[in-house]
PDB file of N, CA and C in Angstrom:
ATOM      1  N   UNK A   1     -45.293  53.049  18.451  1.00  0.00           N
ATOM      2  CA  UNK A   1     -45.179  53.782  19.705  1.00  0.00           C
ATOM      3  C   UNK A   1     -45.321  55.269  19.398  1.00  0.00           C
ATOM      4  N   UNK A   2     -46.098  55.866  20.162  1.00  0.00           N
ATOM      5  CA  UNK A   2     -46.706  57.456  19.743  1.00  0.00           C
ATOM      6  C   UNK A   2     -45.557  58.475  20.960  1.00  0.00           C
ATOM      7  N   UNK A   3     -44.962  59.158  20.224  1.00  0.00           N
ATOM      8  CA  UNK A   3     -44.187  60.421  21.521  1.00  0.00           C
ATOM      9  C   UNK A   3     -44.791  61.787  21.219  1.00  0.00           C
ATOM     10  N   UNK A   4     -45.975  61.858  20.703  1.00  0.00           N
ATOM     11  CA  UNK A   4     -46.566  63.165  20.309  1.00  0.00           C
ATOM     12  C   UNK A   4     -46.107  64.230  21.221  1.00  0.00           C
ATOM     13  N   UNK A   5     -45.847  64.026  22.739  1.00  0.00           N
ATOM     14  CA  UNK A   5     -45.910  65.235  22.874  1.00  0.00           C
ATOM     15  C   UNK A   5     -43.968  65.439  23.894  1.00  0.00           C
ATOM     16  N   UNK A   6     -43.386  64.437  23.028  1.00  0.00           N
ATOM     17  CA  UNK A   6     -41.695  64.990  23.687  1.00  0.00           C
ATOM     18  C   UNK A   6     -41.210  65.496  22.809  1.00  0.00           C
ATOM     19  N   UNK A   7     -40.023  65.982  22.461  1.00  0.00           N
ATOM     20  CA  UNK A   7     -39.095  66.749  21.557  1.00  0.00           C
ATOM     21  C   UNK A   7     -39.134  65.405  20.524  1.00  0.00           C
ATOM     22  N   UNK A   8     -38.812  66.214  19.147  1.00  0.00           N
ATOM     23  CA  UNK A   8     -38.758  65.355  17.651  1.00  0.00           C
ATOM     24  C   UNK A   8     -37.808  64.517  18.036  1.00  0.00           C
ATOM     25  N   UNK A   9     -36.469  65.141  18.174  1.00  0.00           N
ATOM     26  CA  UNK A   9     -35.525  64.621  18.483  1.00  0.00           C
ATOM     27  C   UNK A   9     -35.311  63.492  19.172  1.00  0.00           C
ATOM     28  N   UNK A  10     -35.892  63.828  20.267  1.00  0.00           N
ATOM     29  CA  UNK A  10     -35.808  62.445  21.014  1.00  0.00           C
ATOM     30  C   UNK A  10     -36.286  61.348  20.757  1.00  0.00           C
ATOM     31  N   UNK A  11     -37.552  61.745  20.537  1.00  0.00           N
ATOM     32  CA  UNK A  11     -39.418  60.667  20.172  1.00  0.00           C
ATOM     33  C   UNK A  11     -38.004  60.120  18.837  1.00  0.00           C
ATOM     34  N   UNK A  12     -37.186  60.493  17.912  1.00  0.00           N
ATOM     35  CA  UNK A  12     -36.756  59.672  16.492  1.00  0.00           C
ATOM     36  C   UNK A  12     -35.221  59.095  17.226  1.00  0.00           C
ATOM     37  N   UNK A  13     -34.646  59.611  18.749  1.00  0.00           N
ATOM     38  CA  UNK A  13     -33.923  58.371  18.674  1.00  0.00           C
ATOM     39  C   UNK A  13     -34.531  57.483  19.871  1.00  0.00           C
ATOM     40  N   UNK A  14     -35.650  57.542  20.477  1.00  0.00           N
ATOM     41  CA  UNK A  14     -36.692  56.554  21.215  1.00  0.00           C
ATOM     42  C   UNK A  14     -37.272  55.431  20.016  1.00  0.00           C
ATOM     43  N   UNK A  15     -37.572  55.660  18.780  1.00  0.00           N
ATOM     44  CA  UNK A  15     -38.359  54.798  17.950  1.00  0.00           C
ATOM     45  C   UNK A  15     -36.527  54.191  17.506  1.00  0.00           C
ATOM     46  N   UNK A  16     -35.607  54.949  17.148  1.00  0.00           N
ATOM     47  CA  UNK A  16     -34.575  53.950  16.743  1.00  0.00           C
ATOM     48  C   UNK A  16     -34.308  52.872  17.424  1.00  0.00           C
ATOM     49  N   UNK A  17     -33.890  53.201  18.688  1.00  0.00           N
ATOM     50  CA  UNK A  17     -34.078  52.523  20.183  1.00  0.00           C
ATOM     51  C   UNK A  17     -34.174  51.174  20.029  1.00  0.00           C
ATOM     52  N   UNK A  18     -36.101  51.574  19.888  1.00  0.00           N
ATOM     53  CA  UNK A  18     -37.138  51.057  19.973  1.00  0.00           C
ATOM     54  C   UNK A  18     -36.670  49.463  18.728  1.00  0.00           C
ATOM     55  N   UNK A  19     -36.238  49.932  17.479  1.00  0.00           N
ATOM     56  CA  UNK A  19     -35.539  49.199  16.293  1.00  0.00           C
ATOM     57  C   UNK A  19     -35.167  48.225  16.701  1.00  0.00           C
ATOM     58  N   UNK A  20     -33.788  48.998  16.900  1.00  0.00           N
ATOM     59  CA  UNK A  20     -32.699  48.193  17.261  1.00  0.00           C
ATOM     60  C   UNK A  20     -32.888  47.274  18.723  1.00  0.00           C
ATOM     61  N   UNK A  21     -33.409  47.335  19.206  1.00  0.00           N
ATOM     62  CA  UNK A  21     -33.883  46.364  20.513  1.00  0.00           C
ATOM     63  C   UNK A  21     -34.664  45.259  20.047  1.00  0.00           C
ATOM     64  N   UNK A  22     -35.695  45.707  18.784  1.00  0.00           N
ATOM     65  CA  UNK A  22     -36.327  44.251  18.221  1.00  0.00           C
ATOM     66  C   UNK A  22     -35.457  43.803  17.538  1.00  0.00           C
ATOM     67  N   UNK A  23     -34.162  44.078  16.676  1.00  0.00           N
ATOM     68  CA  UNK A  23     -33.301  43.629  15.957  1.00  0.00           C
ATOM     69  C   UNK A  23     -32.865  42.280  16.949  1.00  0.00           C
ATOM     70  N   UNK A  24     -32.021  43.181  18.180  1.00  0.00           N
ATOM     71  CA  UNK A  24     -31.097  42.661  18.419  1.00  0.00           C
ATOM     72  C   UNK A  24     -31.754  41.039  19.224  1.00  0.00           C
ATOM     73  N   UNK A  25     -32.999  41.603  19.556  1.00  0.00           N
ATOM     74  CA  UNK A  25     -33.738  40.312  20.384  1.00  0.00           C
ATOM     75  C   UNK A  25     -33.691  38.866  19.428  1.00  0.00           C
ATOM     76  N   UNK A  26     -33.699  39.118  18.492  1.00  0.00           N
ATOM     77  CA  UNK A  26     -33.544  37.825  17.261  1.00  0.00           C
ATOM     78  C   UNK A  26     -32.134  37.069  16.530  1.00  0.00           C
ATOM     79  N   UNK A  27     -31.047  37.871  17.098  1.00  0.00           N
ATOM     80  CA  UNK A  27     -29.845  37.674  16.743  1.00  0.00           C
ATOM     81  C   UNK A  27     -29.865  36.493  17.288  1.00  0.00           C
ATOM     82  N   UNK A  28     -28.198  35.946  17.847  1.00  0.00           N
ATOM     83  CA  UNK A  28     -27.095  34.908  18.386  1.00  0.00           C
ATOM     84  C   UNK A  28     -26.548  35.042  19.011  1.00  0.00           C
ATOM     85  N   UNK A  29     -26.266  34.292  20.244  1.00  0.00           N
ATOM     86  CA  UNK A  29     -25.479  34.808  21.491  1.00  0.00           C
ATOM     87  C   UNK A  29     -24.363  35.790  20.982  1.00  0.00           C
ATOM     88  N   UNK A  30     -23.581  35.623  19.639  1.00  0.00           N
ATOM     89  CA  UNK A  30     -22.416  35.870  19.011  1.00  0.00           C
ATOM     90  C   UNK A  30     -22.927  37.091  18.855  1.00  0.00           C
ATOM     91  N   UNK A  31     -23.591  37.589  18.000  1.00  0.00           N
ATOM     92  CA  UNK A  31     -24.096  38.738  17.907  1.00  0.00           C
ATOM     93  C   UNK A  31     -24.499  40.134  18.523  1.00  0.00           C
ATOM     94  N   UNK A  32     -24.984  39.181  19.490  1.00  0.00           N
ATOM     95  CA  UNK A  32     -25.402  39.917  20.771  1.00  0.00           C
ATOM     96  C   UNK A  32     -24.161  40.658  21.462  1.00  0.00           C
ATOM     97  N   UNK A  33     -23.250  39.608  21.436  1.00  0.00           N
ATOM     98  CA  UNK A  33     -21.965  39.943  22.804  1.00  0.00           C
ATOM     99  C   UNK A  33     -21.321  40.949  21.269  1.00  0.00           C
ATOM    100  N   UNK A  34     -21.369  40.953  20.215  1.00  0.00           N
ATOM    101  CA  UNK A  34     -20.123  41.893  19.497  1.00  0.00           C
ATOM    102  C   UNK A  34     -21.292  43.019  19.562  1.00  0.00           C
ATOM    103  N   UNK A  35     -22.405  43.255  19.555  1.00  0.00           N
ATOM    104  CA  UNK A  35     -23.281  44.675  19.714  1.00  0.00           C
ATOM    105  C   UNK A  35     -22.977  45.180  20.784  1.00  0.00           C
ATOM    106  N   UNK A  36     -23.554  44.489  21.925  1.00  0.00           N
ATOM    107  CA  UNK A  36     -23.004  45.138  23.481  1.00  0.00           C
ATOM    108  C   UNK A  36     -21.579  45.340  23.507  1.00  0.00           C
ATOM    109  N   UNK A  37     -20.547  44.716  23.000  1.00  0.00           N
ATOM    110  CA  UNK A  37     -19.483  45.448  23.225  1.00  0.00           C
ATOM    111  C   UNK A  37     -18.975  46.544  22.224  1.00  0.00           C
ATOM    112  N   UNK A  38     -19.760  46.739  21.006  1.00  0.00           N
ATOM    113  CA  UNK A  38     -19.609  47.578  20.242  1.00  0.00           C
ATOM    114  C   UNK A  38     -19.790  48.961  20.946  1.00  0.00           C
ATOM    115  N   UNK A  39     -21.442  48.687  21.622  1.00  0.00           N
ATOM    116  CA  UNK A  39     -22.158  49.660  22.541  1.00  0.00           C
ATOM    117  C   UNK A  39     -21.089  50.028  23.343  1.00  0.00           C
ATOM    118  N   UNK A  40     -20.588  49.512  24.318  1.00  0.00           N
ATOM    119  CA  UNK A  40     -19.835  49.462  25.434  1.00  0.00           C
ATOM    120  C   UNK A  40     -18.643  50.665  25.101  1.00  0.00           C
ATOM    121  N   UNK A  41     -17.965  50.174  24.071  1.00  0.00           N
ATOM    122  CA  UNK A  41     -17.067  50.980  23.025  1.00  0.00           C
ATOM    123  C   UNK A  41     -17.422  52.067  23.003  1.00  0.00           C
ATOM    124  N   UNK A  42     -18.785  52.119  22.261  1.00  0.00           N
ATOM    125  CA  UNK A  42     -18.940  53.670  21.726  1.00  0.00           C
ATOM    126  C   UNK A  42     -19.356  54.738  22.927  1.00  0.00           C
ATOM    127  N   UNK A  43     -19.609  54.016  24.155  1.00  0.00           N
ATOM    128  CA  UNK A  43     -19.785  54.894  25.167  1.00  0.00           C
ATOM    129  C   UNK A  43     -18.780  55.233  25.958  1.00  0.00           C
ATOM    130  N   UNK A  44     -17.628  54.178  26.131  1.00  0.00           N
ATOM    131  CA  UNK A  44     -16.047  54.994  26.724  1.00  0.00           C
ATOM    132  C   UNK A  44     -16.088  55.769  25.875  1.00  0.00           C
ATOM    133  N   UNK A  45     -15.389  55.827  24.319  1.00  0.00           N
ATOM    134  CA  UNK A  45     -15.042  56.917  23.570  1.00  0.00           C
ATOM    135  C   UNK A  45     -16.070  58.128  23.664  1.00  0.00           C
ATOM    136  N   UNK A  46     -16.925  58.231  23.978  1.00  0.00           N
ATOM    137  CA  UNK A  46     -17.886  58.793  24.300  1.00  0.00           C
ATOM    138  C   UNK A  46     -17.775  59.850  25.507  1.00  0.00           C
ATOM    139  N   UNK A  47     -17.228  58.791  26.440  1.00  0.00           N
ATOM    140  CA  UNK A  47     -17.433  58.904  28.377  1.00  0.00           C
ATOM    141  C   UNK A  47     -17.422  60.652  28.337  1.00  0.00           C
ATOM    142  N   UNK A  48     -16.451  61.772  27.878  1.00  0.00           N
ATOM    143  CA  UNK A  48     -15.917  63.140  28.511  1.00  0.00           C
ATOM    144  C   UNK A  48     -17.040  63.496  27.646  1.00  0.00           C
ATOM    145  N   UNK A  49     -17.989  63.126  26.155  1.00  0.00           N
ATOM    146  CA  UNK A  49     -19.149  64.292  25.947  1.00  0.00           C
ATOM    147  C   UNK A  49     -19.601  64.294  26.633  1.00  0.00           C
ATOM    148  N   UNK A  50     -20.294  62.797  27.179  1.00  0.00           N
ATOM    149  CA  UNK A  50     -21.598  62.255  27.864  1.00  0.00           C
ATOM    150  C   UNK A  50     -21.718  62.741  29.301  1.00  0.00           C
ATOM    151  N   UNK A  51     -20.370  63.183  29.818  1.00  0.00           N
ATOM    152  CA  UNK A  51     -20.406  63.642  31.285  1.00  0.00           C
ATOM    153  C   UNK A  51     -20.589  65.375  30.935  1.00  0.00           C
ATOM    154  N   UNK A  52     -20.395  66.000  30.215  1.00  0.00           N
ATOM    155  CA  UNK A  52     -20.218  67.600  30.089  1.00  0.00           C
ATOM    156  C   UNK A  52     -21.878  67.500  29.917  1.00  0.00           C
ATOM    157  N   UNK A  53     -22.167  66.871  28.669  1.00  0.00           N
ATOM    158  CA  UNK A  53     -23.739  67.240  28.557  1.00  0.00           C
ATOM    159  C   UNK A  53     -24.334  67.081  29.809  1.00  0.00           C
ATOM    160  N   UNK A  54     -24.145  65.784  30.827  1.00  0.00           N
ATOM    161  CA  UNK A  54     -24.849  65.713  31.900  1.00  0.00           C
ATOM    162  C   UNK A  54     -24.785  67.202  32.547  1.00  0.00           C
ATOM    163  N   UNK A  55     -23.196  67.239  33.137  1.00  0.00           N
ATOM    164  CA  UNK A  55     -22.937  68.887  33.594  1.00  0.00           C
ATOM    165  C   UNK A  55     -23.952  70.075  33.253  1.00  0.00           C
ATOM    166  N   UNK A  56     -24.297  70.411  32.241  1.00  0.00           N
ATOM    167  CA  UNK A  56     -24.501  71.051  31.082  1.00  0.00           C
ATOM    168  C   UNK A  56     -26.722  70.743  31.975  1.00  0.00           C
ATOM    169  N   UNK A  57     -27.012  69.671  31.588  1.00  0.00           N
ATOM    170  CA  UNK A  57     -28.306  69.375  31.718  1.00  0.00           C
ATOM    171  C   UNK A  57     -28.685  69.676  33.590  1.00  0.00           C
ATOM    172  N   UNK A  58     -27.800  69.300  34.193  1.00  0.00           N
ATOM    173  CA  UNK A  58     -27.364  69.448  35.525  1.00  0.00           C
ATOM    174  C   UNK A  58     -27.356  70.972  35.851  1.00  0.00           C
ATOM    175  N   UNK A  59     -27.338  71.883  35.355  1.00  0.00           N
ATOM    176  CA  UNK A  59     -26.729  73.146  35.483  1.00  0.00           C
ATOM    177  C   UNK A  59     -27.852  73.852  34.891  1.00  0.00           C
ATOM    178  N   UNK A  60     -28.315  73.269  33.976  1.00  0.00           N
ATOM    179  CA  UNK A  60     -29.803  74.156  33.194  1.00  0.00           C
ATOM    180  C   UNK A  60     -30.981  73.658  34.520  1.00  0.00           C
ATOM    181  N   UNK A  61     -30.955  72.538  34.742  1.00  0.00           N
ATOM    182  CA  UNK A  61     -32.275  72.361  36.158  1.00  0.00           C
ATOM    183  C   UNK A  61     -32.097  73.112  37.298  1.00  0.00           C
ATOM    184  N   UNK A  62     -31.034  74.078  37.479  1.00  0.00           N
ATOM    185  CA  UNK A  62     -30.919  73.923  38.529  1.00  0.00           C
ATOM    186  C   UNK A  62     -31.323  75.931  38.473  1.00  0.00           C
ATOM    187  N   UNK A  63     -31.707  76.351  36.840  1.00  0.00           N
ATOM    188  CA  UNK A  63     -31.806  77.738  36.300  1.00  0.00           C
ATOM    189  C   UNK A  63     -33.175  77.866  36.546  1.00  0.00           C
TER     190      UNK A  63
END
């Protein structure tokens, strides 16, 4: 998959993404449900960055 022309940054966690989505497609129901809730996890603990950056991204569109 080519991102030539978005930020490095992103285009390298779009191809991780990209990884881990063919990974996970080959696992076990078992597998599956402890990733998604791993996921699930790391995005509550997450929840107060993930809303400031929005703020933050929210507030630069609007410059």
């Amino acid at each position: 998959m080519e991102h030539a022309s978005i930020n490095p940054s992103l285009a390298s966690i779009l191809d991780q993404s990209n990884r881990a989505g063919r990974k996970l497609s080959v696992t076990n129901s078992k597998q599956r449900e402890q990733a998604i809730g791993a996921m699930a996890t790391a995005i509550r603990t997450a929840a107060q960055d993930i809303l400031e950056a929005n703020t933050l991204d929210l507030e630069a569109s609007r410059e």
